[in-house]
PDB file of N, CA and C in Angstrom:
ATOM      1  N   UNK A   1     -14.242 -12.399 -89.652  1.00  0.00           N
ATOM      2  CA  UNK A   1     -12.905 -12.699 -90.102  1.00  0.00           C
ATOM      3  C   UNK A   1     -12.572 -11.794 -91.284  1.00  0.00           C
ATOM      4  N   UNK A   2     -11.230 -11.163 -91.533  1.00  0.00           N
ATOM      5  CA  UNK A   2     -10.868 -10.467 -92.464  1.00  0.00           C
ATOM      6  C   UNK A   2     -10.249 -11.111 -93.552  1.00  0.00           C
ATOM      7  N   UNK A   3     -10.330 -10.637 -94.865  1.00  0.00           N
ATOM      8  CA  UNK A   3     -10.122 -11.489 -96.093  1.00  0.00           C
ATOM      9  C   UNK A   3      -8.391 -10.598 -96.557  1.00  0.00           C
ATOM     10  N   UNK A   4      -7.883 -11.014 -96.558  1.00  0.00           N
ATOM     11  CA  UNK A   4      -6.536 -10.685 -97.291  1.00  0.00           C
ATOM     12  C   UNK A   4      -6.129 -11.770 -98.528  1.00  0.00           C
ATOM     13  N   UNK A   5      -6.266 -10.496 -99.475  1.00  0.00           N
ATOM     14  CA  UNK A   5      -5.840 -11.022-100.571  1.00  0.00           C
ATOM     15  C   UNK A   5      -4.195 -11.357-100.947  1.00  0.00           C
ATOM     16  N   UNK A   6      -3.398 -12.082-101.268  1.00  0.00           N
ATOM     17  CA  UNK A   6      -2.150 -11.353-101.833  1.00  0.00           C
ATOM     18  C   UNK A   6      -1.936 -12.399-103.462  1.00  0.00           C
ATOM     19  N   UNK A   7      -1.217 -11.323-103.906  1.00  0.00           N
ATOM     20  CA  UNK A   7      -1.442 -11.724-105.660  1.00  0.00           C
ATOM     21  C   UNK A   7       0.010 -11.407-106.376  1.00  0.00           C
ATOM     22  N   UNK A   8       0.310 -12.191-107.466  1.00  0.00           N
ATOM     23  CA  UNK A   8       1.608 -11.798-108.130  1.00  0.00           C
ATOM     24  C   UNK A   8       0.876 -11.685-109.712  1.00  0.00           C
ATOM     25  N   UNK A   9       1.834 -12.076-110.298  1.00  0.00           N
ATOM     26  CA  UNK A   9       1.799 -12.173-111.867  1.00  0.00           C
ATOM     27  C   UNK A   9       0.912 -13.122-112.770  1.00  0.00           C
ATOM     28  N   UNK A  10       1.485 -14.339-111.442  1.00  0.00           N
ATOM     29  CA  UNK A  10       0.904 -15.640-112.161  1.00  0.00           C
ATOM     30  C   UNK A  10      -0.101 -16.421-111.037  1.00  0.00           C
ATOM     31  N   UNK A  11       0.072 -16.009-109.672  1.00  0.00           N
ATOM     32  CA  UNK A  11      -0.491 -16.300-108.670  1.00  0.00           C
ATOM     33  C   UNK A  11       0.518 -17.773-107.885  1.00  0.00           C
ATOM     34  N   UNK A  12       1.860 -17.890-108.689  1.00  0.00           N
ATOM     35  CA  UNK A  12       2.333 -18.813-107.840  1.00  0.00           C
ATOM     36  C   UNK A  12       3.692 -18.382-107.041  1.00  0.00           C
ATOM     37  N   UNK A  13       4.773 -18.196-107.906  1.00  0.00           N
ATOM     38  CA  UNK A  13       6.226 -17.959-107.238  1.00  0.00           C
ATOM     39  C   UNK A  13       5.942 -16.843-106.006  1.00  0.00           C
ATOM     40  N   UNK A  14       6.141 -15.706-106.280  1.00  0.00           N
ATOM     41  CA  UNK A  14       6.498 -14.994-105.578  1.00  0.00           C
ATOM     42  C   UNK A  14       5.205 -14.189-104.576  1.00  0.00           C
ATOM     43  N   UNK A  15       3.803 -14.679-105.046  1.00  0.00           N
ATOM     44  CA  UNK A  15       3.028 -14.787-103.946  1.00  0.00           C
ATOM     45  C   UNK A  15       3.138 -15.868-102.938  1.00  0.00           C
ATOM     46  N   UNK A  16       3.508 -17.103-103.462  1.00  0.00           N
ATOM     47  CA  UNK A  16       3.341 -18.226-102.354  1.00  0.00           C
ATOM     48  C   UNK A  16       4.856 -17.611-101.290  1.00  0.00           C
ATOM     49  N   UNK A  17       5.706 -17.009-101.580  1.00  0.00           N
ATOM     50  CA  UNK A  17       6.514 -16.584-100.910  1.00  0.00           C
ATOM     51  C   UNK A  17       6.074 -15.203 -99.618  1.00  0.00           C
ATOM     52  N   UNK A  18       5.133 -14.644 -99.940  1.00  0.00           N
ATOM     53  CA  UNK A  18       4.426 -13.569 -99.442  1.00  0.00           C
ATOM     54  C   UNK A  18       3.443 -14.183 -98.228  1.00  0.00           C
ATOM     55  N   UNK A  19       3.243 -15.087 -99.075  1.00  0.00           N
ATOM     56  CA  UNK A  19       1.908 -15.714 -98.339  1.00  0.00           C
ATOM     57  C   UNK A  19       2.346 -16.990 -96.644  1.00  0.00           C
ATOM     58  N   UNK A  20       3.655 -16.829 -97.351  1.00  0.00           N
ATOM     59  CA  UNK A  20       4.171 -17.757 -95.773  1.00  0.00           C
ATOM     60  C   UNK A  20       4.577 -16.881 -94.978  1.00  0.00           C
ATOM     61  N   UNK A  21       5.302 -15.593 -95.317  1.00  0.00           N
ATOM     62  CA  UNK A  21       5.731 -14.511 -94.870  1.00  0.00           C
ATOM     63  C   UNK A  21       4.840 -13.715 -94.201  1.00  0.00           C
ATOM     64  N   UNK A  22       3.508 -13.148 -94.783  1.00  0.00           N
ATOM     65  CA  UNK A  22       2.085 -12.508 -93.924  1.00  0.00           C
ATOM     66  C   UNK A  22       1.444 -13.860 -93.191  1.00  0.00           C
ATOM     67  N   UNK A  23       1.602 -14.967 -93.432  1.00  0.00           N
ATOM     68  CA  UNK A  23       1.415 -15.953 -92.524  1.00  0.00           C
ATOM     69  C   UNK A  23       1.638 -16.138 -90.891  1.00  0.00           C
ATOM     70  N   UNK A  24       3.360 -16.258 -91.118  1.00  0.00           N
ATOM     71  CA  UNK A  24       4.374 -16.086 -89.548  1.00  0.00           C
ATOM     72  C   UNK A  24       4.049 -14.783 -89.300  1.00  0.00           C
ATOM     73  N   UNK A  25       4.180 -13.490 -89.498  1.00  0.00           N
ATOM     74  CA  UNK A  25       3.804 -12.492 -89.066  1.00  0.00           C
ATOM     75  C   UNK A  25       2.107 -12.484 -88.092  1.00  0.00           C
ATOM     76  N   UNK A  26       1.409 -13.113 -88.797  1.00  0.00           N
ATOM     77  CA  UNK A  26       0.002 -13.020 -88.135  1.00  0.00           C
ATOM     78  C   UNK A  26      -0.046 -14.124 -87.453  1.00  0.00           C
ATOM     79  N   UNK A  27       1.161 -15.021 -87.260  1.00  0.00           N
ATOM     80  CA  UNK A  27       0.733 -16.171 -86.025  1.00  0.00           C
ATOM     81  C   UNK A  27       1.859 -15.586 -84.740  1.00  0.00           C
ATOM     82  N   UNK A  28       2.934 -14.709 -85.383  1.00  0.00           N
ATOM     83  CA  UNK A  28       3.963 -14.142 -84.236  1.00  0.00           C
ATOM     84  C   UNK A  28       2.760 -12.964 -83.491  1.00  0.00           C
ATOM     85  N   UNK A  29       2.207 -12.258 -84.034  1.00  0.00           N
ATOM     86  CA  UNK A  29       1.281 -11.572 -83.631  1.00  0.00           C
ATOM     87  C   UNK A  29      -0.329 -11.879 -82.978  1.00  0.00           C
ATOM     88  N   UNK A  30      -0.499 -12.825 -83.221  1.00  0.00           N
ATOM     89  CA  UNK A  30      -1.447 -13.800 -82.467  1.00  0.00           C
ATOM     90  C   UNK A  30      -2.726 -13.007 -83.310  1.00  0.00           C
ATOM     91  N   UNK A  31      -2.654 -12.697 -84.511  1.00  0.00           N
ATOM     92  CA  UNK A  31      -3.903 -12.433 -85.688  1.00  0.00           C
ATOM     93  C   UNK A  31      -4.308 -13.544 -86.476  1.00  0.00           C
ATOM     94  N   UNK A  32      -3.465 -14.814 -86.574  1.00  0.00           N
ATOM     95  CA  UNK A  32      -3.935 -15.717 -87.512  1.00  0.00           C
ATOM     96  C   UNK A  32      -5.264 -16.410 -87.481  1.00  0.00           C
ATOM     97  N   UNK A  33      -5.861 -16.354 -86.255  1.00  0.00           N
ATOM     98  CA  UNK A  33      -7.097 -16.542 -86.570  1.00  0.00           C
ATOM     99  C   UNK A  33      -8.322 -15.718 -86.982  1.00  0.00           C
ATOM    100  N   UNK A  34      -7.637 -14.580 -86.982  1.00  0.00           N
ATOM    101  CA  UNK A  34      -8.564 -13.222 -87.407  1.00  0.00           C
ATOM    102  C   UNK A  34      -8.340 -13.179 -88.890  1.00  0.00           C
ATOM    103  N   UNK A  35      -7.488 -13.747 -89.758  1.00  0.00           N
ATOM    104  CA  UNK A  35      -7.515 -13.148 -90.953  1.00  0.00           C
ATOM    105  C   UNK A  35      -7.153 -14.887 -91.671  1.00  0.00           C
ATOM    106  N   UNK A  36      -8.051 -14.634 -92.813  1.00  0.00           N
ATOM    107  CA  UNK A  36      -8.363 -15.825 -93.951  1.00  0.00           C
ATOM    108  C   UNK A  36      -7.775 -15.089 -94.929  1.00  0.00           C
ATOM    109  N   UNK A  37      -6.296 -15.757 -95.599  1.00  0.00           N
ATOM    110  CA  UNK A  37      -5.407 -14.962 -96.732  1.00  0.00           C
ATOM    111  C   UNK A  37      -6.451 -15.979 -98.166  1.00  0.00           C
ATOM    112  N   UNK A  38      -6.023 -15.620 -99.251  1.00  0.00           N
ATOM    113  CA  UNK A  38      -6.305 -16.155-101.000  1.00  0.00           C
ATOM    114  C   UNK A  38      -5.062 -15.355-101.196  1.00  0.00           C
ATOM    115  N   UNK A  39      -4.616 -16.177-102.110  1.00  0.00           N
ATOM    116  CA  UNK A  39      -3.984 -16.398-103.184  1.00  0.00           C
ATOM    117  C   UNK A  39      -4.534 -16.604-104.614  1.00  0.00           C
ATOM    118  N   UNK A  40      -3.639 -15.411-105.198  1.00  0.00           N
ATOM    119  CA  UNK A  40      -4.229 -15.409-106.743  1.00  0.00           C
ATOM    120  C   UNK A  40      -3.582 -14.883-107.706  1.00  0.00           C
ATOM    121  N   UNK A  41      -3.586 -14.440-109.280  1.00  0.00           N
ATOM    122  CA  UNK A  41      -3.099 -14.120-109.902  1.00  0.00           C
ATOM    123  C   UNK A  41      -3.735 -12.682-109.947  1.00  0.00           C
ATOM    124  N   UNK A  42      -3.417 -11.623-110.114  1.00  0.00           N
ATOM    125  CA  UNK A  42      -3.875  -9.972-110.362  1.00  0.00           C
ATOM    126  C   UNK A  42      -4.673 -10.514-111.196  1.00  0.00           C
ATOM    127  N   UNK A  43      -4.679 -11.386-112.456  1.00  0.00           N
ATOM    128  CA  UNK A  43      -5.549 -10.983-113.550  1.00  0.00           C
ATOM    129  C   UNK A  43      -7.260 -11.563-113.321  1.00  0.00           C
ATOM    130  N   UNK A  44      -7.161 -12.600-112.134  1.00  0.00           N
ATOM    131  CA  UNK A  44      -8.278 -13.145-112.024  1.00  0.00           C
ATOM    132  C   UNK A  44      -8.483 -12.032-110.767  1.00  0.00           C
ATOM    133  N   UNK A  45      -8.324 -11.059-110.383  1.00  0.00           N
ATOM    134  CA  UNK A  45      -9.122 -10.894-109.487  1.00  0.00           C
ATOM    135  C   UNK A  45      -9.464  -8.908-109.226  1.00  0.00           C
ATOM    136  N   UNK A  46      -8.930  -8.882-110.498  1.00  0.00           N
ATOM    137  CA  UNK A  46      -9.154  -7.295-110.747  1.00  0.00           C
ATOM    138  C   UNK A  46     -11.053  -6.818-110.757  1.00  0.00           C
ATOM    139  N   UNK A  47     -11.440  -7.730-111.159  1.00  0.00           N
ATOM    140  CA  UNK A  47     -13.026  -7.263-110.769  1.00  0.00           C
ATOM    141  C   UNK A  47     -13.561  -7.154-109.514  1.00  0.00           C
ATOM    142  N   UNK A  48     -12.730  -8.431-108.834  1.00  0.00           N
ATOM    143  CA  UNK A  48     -13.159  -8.750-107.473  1.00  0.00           C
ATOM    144  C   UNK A  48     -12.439  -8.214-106.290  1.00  0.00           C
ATOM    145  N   UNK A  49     -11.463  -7.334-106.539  1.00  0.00           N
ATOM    146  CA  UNK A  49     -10.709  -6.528-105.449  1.00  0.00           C
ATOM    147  C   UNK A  49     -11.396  -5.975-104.178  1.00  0.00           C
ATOM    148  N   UNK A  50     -12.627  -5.338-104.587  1.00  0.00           N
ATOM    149  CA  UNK A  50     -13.341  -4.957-103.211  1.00  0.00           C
ATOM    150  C   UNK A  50     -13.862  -5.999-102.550  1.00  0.00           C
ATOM    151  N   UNK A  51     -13.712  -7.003-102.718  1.00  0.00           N
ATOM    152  CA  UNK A  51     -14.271  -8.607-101.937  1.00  0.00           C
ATOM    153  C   UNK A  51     -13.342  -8.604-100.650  1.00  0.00           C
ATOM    154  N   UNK A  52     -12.126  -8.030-101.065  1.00  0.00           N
ATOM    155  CA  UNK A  52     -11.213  -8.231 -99.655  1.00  0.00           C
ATOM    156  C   UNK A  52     -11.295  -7.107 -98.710  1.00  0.00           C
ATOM    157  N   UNK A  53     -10.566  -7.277 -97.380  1.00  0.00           N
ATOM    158  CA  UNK A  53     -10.285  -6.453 -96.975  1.00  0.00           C
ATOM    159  C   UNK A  53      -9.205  -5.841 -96.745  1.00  0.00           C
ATOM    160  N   UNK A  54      -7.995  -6.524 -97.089  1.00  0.00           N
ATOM    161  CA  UNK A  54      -6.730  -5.790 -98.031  1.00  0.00           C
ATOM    162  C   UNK A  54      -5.901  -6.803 -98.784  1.00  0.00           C
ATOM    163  N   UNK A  55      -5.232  -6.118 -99.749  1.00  0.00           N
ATOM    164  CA  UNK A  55      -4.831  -6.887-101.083  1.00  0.00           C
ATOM    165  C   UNK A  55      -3.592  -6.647-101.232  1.00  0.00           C
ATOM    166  N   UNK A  56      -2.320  -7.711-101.038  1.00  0.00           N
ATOM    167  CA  UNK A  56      -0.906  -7.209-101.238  1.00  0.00           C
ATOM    168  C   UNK A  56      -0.400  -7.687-102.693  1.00  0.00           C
ATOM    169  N   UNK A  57       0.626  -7.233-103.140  1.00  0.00           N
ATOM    170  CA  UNK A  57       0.485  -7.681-104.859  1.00  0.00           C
ATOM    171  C   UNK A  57       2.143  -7.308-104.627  1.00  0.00           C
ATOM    172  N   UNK A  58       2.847  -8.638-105.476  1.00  0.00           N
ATOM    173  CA  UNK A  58       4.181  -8.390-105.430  1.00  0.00           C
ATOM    174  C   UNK A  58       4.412  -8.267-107.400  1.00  0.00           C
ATOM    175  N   UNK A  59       3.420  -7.905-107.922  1.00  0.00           N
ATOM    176  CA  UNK A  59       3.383  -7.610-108.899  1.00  0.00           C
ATOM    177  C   UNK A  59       2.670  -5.950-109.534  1.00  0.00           C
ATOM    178  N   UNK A  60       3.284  -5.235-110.771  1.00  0.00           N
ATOM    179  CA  UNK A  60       2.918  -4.076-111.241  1.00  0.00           C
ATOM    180  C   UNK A  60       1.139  -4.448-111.121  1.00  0.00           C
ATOM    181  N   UNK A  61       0.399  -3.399-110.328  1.00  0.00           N
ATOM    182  CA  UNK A  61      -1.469  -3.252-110.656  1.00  0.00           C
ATOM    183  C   UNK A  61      -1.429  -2.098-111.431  1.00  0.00           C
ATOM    184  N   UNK A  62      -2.937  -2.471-112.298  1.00  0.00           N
ATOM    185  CA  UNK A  62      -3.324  -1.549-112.605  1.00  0.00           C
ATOM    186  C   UNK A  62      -3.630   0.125-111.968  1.00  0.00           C
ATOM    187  N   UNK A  63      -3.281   1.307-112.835  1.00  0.00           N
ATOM    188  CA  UNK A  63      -3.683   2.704-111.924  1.00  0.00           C
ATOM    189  C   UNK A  63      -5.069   2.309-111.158  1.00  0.00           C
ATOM    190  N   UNK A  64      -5.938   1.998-111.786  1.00  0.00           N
ATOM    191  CA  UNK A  64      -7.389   1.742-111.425  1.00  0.00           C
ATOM    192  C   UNK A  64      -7.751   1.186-109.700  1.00  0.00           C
ATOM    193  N   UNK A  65      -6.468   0.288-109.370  1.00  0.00           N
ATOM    194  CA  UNK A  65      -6.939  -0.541-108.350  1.00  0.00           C
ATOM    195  C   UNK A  65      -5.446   0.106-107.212  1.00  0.00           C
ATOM    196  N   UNK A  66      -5.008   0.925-107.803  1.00  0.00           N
ATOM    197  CA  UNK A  66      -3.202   1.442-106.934  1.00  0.00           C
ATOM    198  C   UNK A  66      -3.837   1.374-105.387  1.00  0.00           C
ATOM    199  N   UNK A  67      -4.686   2.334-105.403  1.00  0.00           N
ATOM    200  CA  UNK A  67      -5.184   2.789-103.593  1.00  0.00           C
ATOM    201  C   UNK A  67      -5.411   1.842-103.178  1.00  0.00           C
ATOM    202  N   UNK A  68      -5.972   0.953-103.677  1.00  0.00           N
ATOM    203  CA  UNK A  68      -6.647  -0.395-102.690  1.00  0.00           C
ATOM    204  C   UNK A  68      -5.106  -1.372-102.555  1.00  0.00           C
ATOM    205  N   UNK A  69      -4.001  -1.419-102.964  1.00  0.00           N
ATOM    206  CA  UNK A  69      -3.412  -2.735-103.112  1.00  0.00           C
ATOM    207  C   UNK A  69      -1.880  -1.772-102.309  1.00  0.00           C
ATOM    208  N   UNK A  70      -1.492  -2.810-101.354  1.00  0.00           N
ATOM    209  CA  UNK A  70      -0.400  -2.553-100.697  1.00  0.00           C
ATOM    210  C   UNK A  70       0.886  -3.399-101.413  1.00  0.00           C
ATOM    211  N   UNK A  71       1.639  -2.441-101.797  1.00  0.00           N
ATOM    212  CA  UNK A  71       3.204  -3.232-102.593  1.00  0.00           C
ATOM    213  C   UNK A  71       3.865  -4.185-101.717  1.00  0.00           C
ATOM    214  N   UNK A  72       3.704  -4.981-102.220  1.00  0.00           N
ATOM    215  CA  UNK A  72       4.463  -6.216-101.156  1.00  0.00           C
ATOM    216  C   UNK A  72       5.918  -6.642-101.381  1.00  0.00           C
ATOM    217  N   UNK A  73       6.544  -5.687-102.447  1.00  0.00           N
ATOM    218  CA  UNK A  73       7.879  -5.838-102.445  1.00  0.00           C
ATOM    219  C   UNK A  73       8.839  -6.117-101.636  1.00  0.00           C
ATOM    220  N   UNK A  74       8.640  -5.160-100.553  1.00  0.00           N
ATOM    221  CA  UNK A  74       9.118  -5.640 -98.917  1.00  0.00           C
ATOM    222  C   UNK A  74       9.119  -7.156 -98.898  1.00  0.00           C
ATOM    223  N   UNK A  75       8.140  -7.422 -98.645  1.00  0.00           N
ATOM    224  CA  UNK A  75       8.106  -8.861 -98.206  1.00  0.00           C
ATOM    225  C   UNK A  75       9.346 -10.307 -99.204  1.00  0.00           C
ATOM    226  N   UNK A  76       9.443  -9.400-100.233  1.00  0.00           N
ATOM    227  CA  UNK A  76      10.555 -10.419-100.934  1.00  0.00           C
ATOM    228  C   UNK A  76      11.900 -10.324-100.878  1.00  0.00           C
ATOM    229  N   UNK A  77      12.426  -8.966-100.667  1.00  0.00           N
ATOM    230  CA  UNK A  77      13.126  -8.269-100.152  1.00  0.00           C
ATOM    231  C   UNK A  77      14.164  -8.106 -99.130  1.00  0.00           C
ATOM    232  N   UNK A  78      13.184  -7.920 -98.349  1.00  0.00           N
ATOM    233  CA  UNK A  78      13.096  -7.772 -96.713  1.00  0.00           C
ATOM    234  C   UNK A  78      13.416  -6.267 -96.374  1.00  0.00           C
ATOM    235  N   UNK A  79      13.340  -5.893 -97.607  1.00  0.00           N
ATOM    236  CA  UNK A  79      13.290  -4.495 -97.155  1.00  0.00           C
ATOM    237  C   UNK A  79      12.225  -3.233 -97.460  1.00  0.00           C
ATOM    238  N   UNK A  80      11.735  -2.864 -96.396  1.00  0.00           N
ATOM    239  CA  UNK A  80      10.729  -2.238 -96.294  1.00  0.00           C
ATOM    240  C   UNK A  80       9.422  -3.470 -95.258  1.00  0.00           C
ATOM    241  N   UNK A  81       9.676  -4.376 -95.258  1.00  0.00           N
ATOM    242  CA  UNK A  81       8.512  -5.212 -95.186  1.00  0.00           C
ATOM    243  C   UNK A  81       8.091  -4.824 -93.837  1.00  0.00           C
ATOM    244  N   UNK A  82       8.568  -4.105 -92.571  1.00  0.00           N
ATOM    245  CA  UNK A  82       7.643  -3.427 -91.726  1.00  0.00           C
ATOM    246  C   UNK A  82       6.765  -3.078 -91.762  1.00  0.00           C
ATOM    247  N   UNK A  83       7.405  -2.167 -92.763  1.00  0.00           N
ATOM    248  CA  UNK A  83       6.446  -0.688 -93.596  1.00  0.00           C
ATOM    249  C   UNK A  83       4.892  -1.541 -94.511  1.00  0.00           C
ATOM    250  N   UNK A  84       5.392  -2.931 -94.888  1.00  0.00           N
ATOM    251  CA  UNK A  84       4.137  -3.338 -95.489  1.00  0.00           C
ATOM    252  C   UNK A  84       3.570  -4.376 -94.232  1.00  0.00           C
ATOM    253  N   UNK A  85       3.267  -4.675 -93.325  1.00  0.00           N
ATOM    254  CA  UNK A  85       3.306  -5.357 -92.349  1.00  0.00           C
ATOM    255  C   UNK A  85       2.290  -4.159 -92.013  1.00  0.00           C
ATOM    256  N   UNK A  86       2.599  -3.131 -91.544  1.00  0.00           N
ATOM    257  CA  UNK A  86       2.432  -1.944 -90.547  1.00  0.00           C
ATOM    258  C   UNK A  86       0.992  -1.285 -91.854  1.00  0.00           C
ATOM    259  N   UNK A  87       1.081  -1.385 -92.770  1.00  0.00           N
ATOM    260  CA  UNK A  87      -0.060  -0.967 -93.866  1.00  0.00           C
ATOM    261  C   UNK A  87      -0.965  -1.886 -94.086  1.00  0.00           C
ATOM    262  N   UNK A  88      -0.570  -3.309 -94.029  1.00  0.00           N
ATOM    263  CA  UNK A  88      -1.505  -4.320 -93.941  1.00  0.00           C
ATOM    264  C   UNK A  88      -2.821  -4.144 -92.417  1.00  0.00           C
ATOM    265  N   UNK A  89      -2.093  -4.023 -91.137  1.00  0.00           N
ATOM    266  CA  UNK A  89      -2.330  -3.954 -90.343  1.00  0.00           C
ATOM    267  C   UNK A  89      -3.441  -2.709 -90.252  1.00  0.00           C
ATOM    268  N   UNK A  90      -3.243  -2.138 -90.537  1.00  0.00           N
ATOM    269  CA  UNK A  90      -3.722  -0.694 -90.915  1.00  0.00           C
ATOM    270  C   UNK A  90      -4.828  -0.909 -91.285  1.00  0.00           C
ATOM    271  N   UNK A  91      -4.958  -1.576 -92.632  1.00  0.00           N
ATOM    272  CA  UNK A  91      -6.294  -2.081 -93.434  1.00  0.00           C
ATOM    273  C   UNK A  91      -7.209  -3.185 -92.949  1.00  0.00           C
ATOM    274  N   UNK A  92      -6.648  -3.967 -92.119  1.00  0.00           N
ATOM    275  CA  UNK A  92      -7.286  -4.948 -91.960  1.00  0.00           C
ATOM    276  C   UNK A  92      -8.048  -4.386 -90.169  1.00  0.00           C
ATOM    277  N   UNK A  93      -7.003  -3.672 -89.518  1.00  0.00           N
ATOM    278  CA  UNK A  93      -7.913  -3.011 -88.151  1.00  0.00           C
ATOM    279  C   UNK A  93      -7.367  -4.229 -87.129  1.00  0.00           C
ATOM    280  N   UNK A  94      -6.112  -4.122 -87.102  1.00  0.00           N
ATOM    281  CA  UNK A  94      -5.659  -5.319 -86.593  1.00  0.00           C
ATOM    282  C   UNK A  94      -4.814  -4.613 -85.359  1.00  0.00           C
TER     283      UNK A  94
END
């Protein structure tokens, strides 16, 4: 099973919004049983980033962790969120 992280500021508003959103996407796509999401705040989990196997963040990351973390702005949006859908997918080998 693949680990997807997704993370905001504080780990509540606008991830729990992400997190229903990469949710329906992976049950319209028939992945939801392939992938186990967390929820979290960036600040608790900047050590532990390589634990996942991809990490969406609707919040500014550090330079340190940029490559690993897909902008999930899309997803609040609705614009672009293909484009992060289609990068998630990507990472996870879906």
């Amino acid at each position: 099973m693949k680990k997807l992280l997704i993370v905001c500021g504080a780990g509540h508003a606008t991830s729990t919004i992400a997190v229903a959103k990469v949710s329906e996407w992976l049950q319209n796509t028939g992945h939801a049983a392939d992938v186990k999401i967390y929820q979290s705040k960036i600040a608790d989990e900047l050590n532990r980033i390589d634990d996942y196997d991809a990490v969406i963040s609707t919040t500014i990351v550090p330079d340190s962790i940029k490559d690993k973390v897909v902008n999930g702005l899309g997803l609040l949006t609705g614009m672009g969120a293909d484009q992060v859908y289609a990068e998630v997918a990507k990472r996870l080998e879906l």
